[in-house]
N, C-alpha and C. Protein backbone atom coordinates (compact mmCIF):
# COMPACT_ATOMS: atom_id res chain seq x y z
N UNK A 1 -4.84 17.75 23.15
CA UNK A 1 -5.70 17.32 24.24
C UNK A 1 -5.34 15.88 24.59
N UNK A 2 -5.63 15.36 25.76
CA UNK A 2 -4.80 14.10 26.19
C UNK A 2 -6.09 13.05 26.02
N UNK A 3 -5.61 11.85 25.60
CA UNK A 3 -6.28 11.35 25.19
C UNK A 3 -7.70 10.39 26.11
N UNK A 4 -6.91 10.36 27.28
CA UNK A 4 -8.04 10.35 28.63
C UNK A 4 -9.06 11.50 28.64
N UNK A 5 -8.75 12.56 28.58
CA UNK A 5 -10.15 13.44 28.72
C UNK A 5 -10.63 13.52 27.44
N UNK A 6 -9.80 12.69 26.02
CA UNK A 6 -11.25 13.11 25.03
C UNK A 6 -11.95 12.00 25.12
N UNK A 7 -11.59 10.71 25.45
CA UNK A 7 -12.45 9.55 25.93
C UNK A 7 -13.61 9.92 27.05
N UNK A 8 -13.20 11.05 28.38
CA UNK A 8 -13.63 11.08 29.34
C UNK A 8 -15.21 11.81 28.78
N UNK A 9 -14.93 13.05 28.02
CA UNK A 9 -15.67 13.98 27.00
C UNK A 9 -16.64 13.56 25.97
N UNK A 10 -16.05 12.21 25.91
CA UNK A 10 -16.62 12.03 24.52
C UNK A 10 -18.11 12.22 24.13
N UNK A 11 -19.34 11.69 24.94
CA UNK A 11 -19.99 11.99 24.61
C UNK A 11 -20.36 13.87 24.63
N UNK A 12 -20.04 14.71 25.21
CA UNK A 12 -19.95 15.45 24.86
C UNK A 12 -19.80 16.14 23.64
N UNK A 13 -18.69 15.34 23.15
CA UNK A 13 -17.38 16.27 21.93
C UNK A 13 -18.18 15.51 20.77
N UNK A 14 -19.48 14.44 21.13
CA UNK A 14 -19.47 13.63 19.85
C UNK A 14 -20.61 14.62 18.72
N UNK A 15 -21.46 15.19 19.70
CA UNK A 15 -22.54 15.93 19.00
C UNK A 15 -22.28 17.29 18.24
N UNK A 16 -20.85 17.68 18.93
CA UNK A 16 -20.07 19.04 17.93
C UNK A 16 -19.52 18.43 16.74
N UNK A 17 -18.98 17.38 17.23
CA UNK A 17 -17.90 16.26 16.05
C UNK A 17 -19.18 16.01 14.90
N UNK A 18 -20.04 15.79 15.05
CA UNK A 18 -21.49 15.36 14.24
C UNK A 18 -21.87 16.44 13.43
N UNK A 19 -22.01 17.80 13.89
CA UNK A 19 -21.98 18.67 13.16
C UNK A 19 -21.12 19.01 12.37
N UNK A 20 -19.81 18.33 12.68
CA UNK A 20 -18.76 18.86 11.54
C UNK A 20 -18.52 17.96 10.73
N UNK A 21 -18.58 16.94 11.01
CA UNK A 21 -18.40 15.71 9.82
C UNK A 21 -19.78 14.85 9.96
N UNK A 22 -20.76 15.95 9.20
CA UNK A 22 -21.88 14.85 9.02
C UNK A 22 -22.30 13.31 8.14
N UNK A 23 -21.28 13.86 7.42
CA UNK A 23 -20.89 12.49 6.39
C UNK A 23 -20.76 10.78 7.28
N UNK A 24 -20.42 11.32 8.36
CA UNK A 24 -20.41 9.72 9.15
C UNK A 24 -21.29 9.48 9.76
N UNK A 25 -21.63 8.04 10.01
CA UNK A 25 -22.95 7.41 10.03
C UNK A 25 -22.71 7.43 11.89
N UNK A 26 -23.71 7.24 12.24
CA UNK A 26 -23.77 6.34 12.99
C UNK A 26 -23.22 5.30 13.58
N UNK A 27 -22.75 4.56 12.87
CA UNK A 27 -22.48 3.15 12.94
C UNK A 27 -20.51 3.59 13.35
N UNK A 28 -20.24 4.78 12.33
CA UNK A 28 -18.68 5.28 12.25
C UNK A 28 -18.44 5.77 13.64
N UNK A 29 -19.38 6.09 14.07
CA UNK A 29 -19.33 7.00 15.52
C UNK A 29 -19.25 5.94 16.65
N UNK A 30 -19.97 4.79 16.20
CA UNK A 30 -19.87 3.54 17.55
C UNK A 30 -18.09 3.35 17.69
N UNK A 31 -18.17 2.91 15.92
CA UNK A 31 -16.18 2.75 15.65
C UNK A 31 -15.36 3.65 16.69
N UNK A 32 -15.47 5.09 16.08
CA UNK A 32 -14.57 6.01 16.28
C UNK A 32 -14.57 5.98 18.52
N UNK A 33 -15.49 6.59 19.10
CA UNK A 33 -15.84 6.19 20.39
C UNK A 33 -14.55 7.10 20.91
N UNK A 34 -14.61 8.16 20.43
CA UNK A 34 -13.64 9.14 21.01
C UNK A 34 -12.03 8.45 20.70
N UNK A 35 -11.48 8.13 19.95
CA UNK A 35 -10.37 7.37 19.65
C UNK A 35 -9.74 8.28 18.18
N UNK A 36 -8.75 9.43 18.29
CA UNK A 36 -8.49 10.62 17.17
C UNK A 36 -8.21 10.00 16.10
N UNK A 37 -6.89 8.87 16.08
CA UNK A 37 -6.93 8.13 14.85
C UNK A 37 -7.95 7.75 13.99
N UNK A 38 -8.60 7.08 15.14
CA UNK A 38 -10.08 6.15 14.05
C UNK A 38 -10.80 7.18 13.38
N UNK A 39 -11.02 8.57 14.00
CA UNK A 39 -12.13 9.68 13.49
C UNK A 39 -11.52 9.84 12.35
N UNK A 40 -10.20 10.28 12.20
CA UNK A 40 -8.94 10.79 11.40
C UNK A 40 -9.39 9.55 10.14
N UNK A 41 -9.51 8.58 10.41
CA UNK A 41 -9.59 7.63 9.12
C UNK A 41 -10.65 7.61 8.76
N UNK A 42 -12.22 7.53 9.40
CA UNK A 42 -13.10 7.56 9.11
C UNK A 42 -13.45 8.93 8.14
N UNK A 43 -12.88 9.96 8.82
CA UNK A 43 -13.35 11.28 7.86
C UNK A 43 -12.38 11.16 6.42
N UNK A 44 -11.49 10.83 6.43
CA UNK A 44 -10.62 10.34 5.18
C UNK A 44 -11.64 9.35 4.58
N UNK A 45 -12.17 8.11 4.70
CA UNK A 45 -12.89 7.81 4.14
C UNK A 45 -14.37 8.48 3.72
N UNK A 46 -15.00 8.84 4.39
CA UNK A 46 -16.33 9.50 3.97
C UNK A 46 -15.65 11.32 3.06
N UNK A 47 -14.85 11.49 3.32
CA UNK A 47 -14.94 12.88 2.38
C UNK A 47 -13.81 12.70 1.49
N UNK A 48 -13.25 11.85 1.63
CA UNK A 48 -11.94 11.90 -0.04
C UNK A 48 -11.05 12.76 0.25
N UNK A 49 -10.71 13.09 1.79
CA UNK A 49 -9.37 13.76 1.99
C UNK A 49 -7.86 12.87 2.08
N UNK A 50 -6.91 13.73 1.86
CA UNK A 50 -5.55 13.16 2.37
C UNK A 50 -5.36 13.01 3.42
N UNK A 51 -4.54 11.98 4.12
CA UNK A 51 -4.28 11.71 5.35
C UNK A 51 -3.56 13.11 6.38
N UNK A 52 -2.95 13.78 5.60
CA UNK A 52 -2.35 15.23 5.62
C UNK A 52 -3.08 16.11 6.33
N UNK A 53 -4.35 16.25 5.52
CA UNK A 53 -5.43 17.13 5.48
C UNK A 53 -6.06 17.03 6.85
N UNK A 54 -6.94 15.59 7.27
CA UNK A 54 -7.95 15.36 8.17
C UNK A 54 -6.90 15.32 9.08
N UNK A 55 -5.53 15.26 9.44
CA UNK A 55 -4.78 15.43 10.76
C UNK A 55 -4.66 16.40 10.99
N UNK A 56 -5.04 17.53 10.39
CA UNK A 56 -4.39 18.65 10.66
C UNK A 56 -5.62 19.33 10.95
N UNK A 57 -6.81 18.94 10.21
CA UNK A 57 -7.93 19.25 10.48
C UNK A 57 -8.95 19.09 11.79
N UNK A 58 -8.25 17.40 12.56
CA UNK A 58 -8.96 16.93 13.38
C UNK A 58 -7.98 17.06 14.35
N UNK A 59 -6.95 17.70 14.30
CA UNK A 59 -5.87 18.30 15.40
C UNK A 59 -6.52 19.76 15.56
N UNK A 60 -6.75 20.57 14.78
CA UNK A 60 -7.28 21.93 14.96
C UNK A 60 -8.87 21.78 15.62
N UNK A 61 -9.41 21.07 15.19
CA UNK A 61 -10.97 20.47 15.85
C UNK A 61 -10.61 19.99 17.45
N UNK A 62 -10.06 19.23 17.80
CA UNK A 62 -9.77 19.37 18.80
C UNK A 62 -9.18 20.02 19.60
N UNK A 63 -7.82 21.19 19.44
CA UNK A 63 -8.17 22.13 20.14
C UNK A 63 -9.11 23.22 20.17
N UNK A 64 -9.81 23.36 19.41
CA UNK A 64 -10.71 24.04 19.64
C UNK A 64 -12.21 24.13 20.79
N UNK A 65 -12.10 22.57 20.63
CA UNK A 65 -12.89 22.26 21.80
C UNK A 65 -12.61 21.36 23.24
């Protein structure tokens, strides 16, 4: 997905994104602000995944929606 319409989306995409990685605060979500990297690091930090893992994870999350 291009990175203009997940910015454009975002609030949209943020309340599905919330349900799937509830582990992030609030505060991670101001950070992240529709930006895939930052989510990608933030969920690496709050769940103890590999960098491997949450790209491949938050690449499949986004096409999905």
């Amino acid at each position: 997905m291009n990175m203009d319409i997940i910015e454009g989306k975002w609030e949209h995409l943020k309340g599905k994104a919330k349900e799937n990685w509830g582990k992030l605060t609030d505060d991670d979500w101001k950070i992240v602000e529709g930006h895939r990297d930052q989510l990608a690091g933030r969920i690496q930090e709050r769940y103890g995944r590999t960098k491997e893992e949450v790209e491949k994870e938050v690449s499949d999350w986004f096409d999905k929606n």
